[in-house]
N, C-alpha and C. Protein backbone atom coordinates (compact mmCIF):
# COMPACT_ATOMS: atom_id res chain seq x y z
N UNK A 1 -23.61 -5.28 -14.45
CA UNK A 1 -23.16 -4.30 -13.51
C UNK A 1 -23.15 -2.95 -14.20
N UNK A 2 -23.64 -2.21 -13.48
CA UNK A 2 -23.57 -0.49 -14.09
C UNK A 2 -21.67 -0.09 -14.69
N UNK A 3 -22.05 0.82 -15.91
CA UNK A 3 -20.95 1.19 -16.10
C UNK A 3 -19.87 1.73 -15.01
N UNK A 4 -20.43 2.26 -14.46
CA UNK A 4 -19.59 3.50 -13.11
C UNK A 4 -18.63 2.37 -12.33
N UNK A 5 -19.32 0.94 -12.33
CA UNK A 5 -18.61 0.66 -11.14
C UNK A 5 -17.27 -0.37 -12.10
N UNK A 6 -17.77 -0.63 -13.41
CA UNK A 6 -17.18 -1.23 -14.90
C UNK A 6 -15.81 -0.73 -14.65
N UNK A 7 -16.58 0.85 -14.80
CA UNK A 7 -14.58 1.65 -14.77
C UNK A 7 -14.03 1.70 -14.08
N UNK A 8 -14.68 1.77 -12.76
CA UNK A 8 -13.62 2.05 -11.68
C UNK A 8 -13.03 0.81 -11.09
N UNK A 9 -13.43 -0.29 -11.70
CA UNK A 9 -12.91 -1.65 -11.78
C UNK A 9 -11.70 -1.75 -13.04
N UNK A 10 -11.65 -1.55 -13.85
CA UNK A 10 -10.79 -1.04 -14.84
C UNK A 10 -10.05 -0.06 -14.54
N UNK A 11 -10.17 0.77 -13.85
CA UNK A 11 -9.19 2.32 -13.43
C UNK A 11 -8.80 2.98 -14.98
N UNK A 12 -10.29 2.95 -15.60
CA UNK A 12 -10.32 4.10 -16.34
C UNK A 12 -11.37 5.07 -16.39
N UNK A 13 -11.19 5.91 -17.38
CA UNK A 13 -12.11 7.42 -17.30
C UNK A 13 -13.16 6.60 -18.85
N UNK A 14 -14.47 7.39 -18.23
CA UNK A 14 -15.45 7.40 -19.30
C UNK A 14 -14.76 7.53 -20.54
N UNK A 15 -13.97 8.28 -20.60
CA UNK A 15 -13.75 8.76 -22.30
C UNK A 15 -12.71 7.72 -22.93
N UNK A 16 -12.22 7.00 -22.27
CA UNK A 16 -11.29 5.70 -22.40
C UNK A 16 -12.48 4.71 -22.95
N UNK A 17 -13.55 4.23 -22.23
CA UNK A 17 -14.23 3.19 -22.34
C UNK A 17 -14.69 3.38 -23.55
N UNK A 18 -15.19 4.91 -23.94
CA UNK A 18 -16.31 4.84 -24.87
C UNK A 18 -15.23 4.98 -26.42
N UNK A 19 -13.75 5.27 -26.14
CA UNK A 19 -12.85 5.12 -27.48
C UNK A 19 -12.35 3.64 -27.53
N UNK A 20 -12.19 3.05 -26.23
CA UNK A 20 -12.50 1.70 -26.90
C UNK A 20 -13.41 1.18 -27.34
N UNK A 21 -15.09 1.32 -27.04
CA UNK A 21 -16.15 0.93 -27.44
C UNK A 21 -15.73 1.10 -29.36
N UNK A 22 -15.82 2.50 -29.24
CA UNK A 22 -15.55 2.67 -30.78
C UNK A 22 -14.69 1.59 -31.59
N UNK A 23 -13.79 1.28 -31.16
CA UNK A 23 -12.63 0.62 -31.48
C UNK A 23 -12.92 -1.19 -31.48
N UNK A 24 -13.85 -1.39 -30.39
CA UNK A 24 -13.97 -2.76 -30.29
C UNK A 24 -13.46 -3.61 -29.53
N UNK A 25 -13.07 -2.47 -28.10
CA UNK A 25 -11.72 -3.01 -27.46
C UNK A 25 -12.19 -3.36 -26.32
N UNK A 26 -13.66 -3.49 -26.12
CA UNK A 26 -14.42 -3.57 -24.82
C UNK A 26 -15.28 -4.50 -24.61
N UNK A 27 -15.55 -5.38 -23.48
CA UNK A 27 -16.72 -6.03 -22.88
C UNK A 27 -17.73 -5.96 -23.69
N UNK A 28 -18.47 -7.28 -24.26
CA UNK A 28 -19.84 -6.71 -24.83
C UNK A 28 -20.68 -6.56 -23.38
N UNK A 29 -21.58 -5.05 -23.98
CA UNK A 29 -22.68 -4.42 -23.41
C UNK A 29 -23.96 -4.78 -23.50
N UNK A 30 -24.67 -4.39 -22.35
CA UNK A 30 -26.22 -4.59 -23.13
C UNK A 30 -26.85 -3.25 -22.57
N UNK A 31 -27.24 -2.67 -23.27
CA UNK A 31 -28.34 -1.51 -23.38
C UNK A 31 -29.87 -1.74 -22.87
N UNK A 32 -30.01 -1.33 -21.47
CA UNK A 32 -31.46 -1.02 -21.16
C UNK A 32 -32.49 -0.60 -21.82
N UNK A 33 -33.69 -0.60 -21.09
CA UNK A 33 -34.74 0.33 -21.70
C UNK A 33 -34.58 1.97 -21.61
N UNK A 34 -33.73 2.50 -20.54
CA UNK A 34 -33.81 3.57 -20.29
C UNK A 34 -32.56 4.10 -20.90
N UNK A 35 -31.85 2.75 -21.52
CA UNK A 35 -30.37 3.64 -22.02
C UNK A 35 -28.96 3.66 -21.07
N UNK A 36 -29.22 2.50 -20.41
CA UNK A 36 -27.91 3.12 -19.16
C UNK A 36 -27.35 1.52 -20.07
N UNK A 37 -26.10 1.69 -19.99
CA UNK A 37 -25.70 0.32 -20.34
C UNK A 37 -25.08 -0.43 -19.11
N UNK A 38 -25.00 -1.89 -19.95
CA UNK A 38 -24.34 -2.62 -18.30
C UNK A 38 -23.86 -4.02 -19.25
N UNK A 39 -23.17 -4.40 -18.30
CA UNK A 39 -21.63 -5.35 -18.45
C UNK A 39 -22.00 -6.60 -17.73
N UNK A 40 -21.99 -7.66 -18.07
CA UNK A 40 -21.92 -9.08 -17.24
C UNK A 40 -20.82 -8.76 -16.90
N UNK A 41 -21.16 -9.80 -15.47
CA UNK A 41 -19.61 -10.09 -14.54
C UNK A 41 -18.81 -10.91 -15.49
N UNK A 42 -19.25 -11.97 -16.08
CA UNK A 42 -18.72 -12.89 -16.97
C UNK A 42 -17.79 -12.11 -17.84
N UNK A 43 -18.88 -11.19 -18.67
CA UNK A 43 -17.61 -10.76 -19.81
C UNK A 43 -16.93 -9.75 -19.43
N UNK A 44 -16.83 -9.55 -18.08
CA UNK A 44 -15.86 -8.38 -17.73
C UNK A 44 -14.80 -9.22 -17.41
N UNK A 45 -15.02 -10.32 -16.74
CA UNK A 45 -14.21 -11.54 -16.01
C UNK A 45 -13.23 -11.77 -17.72
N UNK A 46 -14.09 -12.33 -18.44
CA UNK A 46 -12.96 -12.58 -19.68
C UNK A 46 -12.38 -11.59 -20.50
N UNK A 47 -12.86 -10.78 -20.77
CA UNK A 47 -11.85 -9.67 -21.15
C UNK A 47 -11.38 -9.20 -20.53
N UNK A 48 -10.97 -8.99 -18.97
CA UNK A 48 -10.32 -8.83 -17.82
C UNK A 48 -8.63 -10.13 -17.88
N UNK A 49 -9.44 -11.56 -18.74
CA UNK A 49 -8.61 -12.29 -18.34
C UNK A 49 -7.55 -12.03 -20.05
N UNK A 50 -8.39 -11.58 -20.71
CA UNK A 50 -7.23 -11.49 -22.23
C UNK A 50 -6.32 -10.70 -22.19
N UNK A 51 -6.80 -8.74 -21.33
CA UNK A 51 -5.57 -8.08 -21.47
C UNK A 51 -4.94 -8.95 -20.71
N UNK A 52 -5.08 -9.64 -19.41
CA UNK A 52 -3.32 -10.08 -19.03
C UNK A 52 -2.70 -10.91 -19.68
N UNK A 53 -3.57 -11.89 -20.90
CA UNK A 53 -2.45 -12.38 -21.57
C UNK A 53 -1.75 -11.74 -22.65
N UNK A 54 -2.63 -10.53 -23.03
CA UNK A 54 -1.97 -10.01 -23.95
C UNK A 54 -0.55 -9.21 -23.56
């Protein structure tokens, strides 16, 4: 799934995602040919399901 719809599923701002990216605190990504990145439903689904246990 495109980032845009990533965050606004998360209810955060670009600049959130990409300081967790840094950090390691995010969904693994996969990077297109053109550079847009994108998110399985899956691993949004499980790291969706860890913050609530955390």
């Amino acid at each position: 799934m495109p980032l845009n719809v990533v965050l606004e599923e998360l209810g955060i701002t670009r600049a959130s995602w990409y300081r967790w990216r840094n950090r390691g605190q995010c969904p693994k990504t996969h990077r297109l040919p053109n550079g847009h990145l994108r998110v399985r439903r899956s691993d949004l689904d499980a790291f969706k399901a860890d913050l609530e246990v955390a």
